[in-house]
PDB file of N, CA and C in Angstrom:
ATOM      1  N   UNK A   1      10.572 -12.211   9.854  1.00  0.00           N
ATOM      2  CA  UNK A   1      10.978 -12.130   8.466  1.00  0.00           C
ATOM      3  C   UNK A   1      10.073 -11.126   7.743  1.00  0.00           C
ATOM      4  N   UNK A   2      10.878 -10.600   7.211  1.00  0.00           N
ATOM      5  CA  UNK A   2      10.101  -9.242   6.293  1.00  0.00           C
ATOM      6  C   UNK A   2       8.868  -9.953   4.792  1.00  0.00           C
ATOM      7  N   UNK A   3       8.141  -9.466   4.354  1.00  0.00           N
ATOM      8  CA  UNK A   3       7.938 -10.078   3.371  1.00  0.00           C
ATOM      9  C   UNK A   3       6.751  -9.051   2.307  1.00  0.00           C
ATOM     10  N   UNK A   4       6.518  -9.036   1.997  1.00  0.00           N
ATOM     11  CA  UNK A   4       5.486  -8.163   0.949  1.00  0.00           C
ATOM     12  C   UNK A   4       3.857  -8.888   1.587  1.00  0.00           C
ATOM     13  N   UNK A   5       3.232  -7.605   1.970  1.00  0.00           N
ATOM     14  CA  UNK A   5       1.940  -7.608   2.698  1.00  0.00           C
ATOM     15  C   UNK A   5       0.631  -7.367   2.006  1.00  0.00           C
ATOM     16  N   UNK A   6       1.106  -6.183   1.191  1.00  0.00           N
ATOM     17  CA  UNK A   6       0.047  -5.823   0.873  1.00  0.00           C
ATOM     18  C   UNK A   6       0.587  -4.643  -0.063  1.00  0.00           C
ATOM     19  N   UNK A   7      -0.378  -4.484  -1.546  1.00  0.00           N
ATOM     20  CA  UNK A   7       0.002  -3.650  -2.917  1.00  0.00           C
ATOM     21  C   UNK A   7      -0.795  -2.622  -2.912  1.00  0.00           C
ATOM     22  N   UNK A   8      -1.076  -1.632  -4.025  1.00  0.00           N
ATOM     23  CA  UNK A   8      -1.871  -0.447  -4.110  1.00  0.00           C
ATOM     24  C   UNK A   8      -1.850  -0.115  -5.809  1.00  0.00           C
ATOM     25  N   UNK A   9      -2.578   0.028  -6.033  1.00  0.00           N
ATOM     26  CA  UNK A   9      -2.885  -0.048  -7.207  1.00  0.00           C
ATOM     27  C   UNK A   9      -3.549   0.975  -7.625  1.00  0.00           C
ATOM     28  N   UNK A  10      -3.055   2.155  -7.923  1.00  0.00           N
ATOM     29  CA  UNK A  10      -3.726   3.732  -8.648  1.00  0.00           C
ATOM     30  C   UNK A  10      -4.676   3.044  -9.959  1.00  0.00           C
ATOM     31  N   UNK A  11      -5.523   3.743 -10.111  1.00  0.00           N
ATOM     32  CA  UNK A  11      -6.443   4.375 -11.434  1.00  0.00           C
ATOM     33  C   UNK A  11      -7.209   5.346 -11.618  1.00  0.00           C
ATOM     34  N   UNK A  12      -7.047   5.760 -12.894  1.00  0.00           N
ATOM     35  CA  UNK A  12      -7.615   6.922 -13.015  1.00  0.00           C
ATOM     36  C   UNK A  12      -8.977   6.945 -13.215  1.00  0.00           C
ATOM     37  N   UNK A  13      -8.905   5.582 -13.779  1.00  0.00           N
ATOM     38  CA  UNK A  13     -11.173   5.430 -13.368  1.00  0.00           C
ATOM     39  C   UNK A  13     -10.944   3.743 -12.795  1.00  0.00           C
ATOM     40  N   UNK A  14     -11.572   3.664 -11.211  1.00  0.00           N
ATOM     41  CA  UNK A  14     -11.609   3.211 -10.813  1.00  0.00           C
ATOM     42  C   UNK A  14     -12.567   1.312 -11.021  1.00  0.00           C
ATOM     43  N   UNK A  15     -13.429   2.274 -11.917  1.00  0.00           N
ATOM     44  CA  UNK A  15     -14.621   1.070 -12.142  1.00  0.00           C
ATOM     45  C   UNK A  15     -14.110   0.252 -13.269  1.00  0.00           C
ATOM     46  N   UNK A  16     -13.253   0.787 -14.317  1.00  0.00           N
ATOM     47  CA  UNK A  16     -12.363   0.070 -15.637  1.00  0.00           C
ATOM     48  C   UNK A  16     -11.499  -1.304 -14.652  1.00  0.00           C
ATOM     49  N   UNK A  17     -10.665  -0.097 -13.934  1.00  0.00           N
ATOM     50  CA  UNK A  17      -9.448  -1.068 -13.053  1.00  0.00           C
ATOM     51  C   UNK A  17     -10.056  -2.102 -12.814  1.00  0.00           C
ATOM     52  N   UNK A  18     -11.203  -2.069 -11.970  1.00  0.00           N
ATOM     53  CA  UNK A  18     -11.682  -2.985 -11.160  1.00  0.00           C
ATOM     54  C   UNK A  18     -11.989  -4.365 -12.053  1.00  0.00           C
ATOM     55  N   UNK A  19     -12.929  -3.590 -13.094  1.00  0.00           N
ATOM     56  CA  UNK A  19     -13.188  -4.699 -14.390  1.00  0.00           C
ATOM     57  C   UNK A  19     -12.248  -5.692 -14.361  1.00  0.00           C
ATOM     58  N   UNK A  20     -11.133  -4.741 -15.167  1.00  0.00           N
ATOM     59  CA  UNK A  20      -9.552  -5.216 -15.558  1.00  0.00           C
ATOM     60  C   UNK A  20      -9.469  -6.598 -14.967  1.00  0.00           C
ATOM     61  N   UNK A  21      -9.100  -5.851 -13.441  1.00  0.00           N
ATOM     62  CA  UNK A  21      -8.632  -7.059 -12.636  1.00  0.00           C
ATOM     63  C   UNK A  21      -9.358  -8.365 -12.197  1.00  0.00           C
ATOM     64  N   UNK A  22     -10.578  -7.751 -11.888  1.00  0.00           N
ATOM     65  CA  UNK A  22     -11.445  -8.865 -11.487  1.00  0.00           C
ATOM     66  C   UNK A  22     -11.474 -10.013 -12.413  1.00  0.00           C
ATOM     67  N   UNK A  23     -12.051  -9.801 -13.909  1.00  0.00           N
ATOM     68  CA  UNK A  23     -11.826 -10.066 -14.974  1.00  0.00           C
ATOM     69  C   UNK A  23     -10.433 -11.351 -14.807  1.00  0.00           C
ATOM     70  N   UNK A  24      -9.862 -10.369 -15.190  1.00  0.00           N
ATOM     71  CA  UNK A  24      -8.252 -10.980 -15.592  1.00  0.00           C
ATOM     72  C   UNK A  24      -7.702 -12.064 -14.278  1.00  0.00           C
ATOM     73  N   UNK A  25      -7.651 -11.721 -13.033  1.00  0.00           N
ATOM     74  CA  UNK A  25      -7.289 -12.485 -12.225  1.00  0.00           C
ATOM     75  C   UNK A  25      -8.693 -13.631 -11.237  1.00  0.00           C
ATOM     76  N   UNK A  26      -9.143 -12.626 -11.214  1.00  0.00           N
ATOM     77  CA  UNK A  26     -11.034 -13.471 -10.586  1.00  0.00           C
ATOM     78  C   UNK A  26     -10.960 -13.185  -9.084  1.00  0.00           C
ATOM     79  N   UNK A  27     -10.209 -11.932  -9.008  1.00  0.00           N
ATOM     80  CA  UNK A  27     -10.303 -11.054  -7.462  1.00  0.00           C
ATOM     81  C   UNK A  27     -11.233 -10.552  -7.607  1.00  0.00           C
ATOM     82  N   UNK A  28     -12.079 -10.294  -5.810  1.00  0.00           N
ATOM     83  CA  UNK A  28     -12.839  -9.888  -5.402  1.00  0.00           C
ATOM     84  C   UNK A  28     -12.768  -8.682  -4.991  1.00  0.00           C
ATOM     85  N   UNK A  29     -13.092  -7.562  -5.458  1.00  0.00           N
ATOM     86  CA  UNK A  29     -12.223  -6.512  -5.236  1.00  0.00           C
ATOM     87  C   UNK A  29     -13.939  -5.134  -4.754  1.00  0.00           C
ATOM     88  N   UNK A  30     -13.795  -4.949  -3.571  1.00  0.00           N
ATOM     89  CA  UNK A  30     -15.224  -4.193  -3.119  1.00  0.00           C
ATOM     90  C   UNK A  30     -14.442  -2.546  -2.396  1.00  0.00           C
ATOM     91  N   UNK A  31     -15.365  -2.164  -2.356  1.00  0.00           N
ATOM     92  CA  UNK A  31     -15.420  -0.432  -2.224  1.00  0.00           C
ATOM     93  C   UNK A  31     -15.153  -0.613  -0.206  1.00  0.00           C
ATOM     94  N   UNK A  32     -14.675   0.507  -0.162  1.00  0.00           N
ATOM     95  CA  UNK A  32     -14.267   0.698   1.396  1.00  0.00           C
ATOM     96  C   UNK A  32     -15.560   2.087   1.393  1.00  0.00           C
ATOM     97  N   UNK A  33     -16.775   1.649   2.294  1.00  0.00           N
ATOM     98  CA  UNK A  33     -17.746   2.850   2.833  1.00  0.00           C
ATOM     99  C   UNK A  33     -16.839   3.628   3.274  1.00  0.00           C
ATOM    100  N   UNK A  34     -17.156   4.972   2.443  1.00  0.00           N
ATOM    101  CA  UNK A  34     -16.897   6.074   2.846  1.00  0.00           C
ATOM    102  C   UNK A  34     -15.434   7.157   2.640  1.00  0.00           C
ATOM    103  N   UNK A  35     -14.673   5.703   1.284  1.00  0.00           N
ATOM    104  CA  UNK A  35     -13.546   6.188   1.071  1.00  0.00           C
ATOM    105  C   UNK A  35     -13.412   5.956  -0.240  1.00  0.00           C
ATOM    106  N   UNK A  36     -12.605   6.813  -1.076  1.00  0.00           N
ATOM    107  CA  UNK A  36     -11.920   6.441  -2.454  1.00  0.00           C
ATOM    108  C   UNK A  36     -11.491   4.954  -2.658  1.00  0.00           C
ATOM    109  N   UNK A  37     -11.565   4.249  -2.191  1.00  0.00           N
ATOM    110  CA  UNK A  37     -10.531   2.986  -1.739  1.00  0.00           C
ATOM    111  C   UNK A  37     -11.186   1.761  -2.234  1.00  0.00           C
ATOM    112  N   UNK A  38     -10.466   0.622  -2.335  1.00  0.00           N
ATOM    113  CA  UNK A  38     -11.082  -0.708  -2.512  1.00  0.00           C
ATOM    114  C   UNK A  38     -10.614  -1.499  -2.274  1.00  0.00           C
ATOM    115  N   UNK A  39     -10.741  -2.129  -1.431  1.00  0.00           N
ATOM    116  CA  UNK A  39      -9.896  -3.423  -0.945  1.00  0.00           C
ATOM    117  C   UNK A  39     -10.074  -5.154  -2.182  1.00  0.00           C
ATOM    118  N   UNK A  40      -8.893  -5.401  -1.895  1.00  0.00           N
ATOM    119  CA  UNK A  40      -8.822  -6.457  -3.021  1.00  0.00           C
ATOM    120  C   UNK A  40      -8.161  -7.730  -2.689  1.00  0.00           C
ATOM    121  N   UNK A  41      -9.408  -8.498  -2.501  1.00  0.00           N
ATOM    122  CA  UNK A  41      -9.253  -9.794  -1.932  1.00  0.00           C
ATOM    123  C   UNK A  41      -8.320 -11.080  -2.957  1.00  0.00           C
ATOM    124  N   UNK A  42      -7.359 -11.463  -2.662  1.00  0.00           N
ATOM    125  CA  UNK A  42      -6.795 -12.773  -3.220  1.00  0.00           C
ATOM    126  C   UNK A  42      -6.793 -13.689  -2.664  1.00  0.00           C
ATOM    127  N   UNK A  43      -7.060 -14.876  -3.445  1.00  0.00           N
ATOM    128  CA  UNK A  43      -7.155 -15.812  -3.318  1.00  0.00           C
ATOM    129  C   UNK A  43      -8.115 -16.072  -1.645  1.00  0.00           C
ATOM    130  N   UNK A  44      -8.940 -15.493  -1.480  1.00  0.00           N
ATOM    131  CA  UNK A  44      -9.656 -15.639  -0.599  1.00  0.00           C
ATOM    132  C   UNK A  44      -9.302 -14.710   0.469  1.00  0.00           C
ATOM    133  N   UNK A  45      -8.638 -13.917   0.508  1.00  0.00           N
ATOM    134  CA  UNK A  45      -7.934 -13.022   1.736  1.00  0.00           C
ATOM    135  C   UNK A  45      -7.016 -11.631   1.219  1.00  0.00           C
ATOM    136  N   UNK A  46      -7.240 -10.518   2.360  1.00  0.00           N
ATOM    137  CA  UNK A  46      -7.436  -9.177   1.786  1.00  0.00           C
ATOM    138  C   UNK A  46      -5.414  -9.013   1.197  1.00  0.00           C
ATOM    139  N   UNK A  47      -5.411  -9.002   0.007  1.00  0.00           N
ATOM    140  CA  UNK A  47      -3.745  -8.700  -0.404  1.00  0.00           C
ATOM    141  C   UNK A  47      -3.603  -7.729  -1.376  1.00  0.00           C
ATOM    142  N   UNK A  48      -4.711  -6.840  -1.152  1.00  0.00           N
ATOM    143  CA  UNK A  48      -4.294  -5.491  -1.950  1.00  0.00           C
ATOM    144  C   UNK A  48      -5.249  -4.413  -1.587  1.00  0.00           C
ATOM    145  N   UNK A  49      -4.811  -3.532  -2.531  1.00  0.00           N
ATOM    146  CA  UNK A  49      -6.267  -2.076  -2.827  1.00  0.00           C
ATOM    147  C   UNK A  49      -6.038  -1.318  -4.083  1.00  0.00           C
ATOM    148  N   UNK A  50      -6.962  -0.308  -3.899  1.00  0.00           N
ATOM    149  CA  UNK A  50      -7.008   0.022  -5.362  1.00  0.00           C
ATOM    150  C   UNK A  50      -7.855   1.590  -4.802  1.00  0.00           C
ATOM    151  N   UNK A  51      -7.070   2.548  -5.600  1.00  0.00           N
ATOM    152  CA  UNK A  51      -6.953   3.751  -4.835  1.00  0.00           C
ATOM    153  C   UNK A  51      -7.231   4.858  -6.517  1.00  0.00           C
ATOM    154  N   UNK A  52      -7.780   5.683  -6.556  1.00  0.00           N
ATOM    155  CA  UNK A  52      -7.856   6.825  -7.473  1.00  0.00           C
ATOM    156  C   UNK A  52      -6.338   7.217  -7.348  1.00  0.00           C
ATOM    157  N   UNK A  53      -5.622   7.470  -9.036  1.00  0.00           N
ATOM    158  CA  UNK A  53      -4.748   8.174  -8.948  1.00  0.00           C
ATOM    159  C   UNK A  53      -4.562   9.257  -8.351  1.00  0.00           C
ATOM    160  N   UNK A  54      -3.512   9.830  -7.497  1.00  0.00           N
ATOM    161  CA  UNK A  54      -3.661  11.211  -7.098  1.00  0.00           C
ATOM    162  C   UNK A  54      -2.451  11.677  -8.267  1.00  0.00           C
ATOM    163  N   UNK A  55      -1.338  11.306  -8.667  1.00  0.00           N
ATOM    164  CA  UNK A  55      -0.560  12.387  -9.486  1.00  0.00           C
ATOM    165  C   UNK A  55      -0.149  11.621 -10.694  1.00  0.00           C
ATOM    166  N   UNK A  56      -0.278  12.057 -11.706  1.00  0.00           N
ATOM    167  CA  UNK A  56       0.102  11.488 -12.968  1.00  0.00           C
ATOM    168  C   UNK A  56       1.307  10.178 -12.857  1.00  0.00           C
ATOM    169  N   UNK A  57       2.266  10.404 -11.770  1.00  0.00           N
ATOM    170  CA  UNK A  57       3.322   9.652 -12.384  1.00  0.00           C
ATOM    171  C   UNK A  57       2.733   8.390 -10.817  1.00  0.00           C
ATOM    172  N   UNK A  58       2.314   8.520 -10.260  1.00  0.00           N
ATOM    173  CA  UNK A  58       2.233   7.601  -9.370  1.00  0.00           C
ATOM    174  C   UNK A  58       1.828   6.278  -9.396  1.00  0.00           C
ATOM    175  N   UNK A  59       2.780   5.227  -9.112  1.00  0.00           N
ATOM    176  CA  UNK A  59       3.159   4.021  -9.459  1.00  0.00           C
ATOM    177  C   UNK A  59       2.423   3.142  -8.074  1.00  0.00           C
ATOM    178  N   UNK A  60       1.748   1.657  -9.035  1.00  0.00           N
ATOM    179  CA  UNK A  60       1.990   0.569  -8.029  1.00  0.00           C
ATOM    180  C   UNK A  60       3.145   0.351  -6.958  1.00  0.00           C
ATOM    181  N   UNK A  61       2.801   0.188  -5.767  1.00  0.00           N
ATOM    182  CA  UNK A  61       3.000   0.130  -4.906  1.00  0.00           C
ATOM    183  C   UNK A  61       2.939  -1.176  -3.712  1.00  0.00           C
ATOM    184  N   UNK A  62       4.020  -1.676  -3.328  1.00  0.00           N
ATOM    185  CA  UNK A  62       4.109  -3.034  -2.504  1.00  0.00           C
ATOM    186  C   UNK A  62       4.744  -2.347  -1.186  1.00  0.00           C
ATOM    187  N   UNK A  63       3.774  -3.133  -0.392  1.00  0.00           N
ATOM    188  CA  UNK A  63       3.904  -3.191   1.310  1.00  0.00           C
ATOM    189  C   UNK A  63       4.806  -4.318   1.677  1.00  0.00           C
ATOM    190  N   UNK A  64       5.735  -4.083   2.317  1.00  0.00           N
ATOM    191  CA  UNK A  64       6.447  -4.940   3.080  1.00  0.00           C
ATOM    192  C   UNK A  64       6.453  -4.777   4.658  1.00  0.00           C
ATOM    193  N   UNK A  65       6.168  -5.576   5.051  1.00  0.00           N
ATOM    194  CA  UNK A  65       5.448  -5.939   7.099  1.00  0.00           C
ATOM    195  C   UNK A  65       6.739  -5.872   7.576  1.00  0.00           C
ATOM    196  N   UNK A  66       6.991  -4.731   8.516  1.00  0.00           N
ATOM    197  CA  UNK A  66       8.009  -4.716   9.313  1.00  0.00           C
ATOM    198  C   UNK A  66       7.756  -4.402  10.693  1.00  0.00           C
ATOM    199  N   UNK A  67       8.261  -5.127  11.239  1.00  0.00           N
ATOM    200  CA  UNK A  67       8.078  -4.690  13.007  1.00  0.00           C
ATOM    201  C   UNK A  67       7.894  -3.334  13.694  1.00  0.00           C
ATOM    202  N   UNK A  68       8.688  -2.386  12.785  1.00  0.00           N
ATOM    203  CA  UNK A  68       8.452  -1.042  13.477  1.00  0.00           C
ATOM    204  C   UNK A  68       9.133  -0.566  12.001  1.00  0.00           C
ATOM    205  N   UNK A  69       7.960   0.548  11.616  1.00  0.00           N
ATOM    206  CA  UNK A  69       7.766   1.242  10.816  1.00  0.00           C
ATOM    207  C   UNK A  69       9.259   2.410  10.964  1.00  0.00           C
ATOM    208  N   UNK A  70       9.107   3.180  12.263  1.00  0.00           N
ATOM    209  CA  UNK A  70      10.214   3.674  12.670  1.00  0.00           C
ATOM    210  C   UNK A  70      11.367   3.665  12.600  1.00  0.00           C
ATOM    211  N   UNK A  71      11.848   2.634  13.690  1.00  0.00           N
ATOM    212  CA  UNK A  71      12.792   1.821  13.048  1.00  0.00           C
ATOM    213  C   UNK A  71      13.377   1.298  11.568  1.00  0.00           C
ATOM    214  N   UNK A  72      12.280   1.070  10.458  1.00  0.00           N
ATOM    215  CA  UNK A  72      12.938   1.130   9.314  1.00  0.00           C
ATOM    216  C   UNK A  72      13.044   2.206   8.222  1.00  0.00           C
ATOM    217  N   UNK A  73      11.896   3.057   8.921  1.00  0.00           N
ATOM    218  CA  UNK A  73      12.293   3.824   8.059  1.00  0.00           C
ATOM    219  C   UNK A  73      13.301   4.925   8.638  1.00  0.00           C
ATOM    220  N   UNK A  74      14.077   4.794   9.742  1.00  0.00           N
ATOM    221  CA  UNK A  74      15.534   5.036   9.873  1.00  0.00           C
ATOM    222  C   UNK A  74      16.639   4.422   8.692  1.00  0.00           C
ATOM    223  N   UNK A  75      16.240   2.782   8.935  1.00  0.00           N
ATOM    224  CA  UNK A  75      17.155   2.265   7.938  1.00  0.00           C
ATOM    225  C   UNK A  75      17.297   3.072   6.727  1.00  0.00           C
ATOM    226  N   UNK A  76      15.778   2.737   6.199  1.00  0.00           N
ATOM    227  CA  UNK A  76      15.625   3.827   4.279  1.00  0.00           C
ATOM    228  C   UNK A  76      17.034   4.945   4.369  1.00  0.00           C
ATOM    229  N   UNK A  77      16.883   5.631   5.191  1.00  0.00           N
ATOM    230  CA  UNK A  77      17.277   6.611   5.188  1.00  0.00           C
ATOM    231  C   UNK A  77      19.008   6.819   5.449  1.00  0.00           C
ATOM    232  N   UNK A  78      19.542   5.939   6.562  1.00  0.00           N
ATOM    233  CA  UNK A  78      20.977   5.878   6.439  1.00  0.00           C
ATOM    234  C   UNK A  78      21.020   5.049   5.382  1.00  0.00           C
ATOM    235  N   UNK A  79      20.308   4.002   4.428  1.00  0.00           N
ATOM    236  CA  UNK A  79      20.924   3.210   3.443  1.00  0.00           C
ATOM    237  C   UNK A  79      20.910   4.448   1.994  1.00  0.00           C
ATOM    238  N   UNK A  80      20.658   5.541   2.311  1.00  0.00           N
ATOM    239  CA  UNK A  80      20.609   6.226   1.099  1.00  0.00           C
ATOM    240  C   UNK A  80      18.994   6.588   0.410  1.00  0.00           C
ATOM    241  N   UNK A  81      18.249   5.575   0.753  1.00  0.00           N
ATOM    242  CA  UNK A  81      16.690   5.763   0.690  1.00  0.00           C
ATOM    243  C   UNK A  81      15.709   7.362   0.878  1.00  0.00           C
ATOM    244  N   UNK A  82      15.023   7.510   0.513  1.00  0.00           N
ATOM    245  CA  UNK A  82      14.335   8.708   1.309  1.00  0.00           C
ATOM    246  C   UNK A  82      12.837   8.421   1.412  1.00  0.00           C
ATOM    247  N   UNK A  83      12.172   9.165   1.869  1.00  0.00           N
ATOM    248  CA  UNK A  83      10.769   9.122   3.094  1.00  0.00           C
ATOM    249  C   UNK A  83      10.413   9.726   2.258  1.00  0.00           C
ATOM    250  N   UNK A  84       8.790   9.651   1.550  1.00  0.00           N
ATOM    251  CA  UNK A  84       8.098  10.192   1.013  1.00  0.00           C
ATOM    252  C   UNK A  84       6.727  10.334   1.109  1.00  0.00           C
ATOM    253  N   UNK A  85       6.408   9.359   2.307  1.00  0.00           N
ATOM    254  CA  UNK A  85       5.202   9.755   2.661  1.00  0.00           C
ATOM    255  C   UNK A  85       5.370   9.113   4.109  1.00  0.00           C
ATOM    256  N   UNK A  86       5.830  10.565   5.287  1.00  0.00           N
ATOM    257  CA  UNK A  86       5.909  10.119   6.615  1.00  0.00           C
ATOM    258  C   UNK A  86       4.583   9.543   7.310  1.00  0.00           C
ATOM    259  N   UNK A  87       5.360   8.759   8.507  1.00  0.00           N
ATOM    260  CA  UNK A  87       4.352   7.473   8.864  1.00  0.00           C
ATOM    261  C   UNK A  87       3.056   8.092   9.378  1.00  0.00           C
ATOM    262  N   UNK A  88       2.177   7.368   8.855  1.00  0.00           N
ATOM    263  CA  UNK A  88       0.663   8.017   8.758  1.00  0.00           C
ATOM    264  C   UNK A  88      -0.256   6.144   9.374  1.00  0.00           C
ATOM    265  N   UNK A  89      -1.133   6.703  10.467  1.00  0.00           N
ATOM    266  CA  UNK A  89      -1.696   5.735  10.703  1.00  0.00           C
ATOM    267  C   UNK A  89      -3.064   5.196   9.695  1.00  0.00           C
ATOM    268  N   UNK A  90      -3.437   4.127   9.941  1.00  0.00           N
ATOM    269  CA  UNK A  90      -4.797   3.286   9.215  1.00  0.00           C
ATOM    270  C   UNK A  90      -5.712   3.178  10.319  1.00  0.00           C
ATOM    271  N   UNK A  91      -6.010   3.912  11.132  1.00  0.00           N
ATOM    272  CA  UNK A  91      -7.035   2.949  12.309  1.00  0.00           C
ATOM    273  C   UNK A  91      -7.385   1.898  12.595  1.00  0.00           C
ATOM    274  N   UNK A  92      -7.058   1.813  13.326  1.00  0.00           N
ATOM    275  CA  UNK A  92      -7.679  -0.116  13.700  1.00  0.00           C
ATOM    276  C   UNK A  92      -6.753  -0.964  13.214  1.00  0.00           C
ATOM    277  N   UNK A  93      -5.753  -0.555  12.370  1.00  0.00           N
ATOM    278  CA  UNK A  93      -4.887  -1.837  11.628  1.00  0.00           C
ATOM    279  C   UNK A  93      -3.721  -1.298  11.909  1.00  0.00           C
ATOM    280  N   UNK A  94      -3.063  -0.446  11.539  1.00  0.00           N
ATOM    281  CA  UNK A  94      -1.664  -0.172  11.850  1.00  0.00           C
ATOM    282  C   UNK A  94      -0.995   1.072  11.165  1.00  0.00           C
ATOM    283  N   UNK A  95       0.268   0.699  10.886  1.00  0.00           N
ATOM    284  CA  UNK A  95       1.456   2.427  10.398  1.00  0.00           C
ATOM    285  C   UNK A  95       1.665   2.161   9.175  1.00  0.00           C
ATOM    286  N   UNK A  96       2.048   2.917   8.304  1.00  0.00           N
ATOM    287  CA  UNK A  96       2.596   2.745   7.229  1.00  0.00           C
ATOM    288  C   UNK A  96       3.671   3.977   6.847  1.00  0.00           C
ATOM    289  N   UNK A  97       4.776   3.901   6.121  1.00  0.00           N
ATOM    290  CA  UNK A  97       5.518   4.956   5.706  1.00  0.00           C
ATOM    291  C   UNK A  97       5.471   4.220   3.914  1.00  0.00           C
ATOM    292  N   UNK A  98       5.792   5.532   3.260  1.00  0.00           N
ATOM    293  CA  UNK A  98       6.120   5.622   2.110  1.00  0.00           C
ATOM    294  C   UNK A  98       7.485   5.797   1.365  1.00  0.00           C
ATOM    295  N   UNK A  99       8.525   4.865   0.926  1.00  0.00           N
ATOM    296  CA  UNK A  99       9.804   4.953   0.766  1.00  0.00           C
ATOM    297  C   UNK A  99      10.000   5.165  -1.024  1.00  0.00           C
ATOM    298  N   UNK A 100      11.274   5.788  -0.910  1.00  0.00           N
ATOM    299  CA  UNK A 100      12.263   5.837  -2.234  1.00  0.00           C
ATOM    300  C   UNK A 100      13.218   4.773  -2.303  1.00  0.00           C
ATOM    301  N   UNK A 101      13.826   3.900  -2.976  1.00  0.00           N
ATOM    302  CA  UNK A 101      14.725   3.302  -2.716  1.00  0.00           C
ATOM    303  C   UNK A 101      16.393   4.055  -3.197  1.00  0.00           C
ATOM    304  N   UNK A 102      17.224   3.487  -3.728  1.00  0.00           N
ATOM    305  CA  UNK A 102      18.371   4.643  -3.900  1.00  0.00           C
ATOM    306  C   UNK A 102      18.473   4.671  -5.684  1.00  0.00           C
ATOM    307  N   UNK A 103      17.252   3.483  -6.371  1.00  0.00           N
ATOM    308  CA  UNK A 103      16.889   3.780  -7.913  1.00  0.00           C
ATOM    309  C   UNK A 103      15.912   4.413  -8.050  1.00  0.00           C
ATOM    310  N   UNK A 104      15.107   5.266  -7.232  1.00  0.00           N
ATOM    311  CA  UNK A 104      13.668   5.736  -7.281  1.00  0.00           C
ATOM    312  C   UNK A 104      12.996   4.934  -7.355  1.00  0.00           C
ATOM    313  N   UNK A 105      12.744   3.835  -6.979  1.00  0.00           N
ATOM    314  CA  UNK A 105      11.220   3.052  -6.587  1.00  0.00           C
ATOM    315  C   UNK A 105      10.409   2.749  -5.456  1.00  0.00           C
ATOM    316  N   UNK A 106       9.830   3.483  -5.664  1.00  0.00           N
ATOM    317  CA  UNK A 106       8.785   3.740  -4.330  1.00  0.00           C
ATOM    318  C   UNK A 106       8.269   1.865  -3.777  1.00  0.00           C
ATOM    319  N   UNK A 107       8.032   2.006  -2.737  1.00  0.00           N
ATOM    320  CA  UNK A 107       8.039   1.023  -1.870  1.00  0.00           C
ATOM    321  C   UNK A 107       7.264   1.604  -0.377  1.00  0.00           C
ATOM    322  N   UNK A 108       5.887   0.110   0.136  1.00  0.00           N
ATOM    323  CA  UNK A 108       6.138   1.095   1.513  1.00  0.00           C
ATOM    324  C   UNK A 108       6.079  -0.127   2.679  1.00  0.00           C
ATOM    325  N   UNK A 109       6.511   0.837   4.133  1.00  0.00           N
ATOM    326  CA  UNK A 109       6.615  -0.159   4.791  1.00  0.00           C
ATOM    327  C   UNK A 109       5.644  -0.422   5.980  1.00  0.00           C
ATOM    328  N   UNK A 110       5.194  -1.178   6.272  1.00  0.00           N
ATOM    329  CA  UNK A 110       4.003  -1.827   6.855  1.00  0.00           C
ATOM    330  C   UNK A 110       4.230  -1.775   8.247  1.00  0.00           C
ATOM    331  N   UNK A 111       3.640  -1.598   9.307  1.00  0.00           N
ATOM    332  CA  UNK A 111       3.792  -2.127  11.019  1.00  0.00           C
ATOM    333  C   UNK A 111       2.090  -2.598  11.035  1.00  0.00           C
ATOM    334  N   UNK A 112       1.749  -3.786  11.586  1.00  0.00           N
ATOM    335  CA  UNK A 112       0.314  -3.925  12.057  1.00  0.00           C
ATOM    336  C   UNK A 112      -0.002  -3.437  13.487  1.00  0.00           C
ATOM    337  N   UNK A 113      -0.478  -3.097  13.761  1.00  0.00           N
ATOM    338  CA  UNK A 113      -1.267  -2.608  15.069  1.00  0.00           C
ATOM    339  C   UNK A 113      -2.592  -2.050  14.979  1.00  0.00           C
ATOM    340  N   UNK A 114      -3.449  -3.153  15.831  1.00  0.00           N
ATOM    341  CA  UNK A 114      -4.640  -3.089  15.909  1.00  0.00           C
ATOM    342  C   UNK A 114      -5.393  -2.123  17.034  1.00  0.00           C
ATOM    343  N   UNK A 115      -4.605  -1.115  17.351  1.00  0.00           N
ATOM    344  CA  UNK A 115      -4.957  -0.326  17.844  1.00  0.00           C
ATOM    345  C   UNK A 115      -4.401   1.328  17.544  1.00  0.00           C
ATOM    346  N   UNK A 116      -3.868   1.303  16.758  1.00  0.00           N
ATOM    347  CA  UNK A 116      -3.070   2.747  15.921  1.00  0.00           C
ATOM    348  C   UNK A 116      -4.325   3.294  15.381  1.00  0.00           C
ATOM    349  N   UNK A 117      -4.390   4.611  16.156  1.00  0.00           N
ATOM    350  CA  UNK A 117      -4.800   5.575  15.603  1.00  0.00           C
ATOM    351  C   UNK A 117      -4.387   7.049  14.928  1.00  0.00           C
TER     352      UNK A 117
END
């Protein structure tokens, strides 16, 4: 079963966001050594991040876990969808692609593999 994995969360100053959220929800939200990045713990376990804006219009973002990245993002694409950020690995954790839906809302889709490089 498909389900929403994991979010992304742009800002343009990272240390406000963090406030924001921590603050507001009482996530644990810590820096990834060696990257723009921040992983953001809920409710005791990792269900987000938090990333420097890269382009003005770029929107929150939800992961949905699918068996093969490939494979769906074939689907995106005969359902009318389009690919906007082809599948790019995470090391150590797995694939991800970046989708359009057929209203423009970006969406992306998840494969785990603990050995994708």
């Amino acid at each position: 079963m498909t389900s929403i994995v994991h979010f992304e969360i742009p800002a343009d100053d990272m240390q406000r966001a963090k406030t924001f959220y921590s603050n507001l929800f009482g996530w644990n939200i810590v820096g990834m050594p060696g990257m723009d990045y921040m992983m953001i713990d809920v409710y005791g376990a990792p269900g987000g991040g938090m990333m420097k804006r890269m382009l003005p219009e770029q929107q929150m973002i939800n992961y949905i876990g699918v068996p093969s990245v490939d494979e769906y993002a074939a689907k995106v694409e005969k359902l009318g969808g389009k690919i906007i950020v082809p599948k790019k690995a995470v090391p150590g954790m797995g694939y991800f692609v970046v989708c359009m839906d057929t209203e423009n809302n970006p969406f992306g889709i998840w494969e785990m593999d603990p050995i994708a490089k």
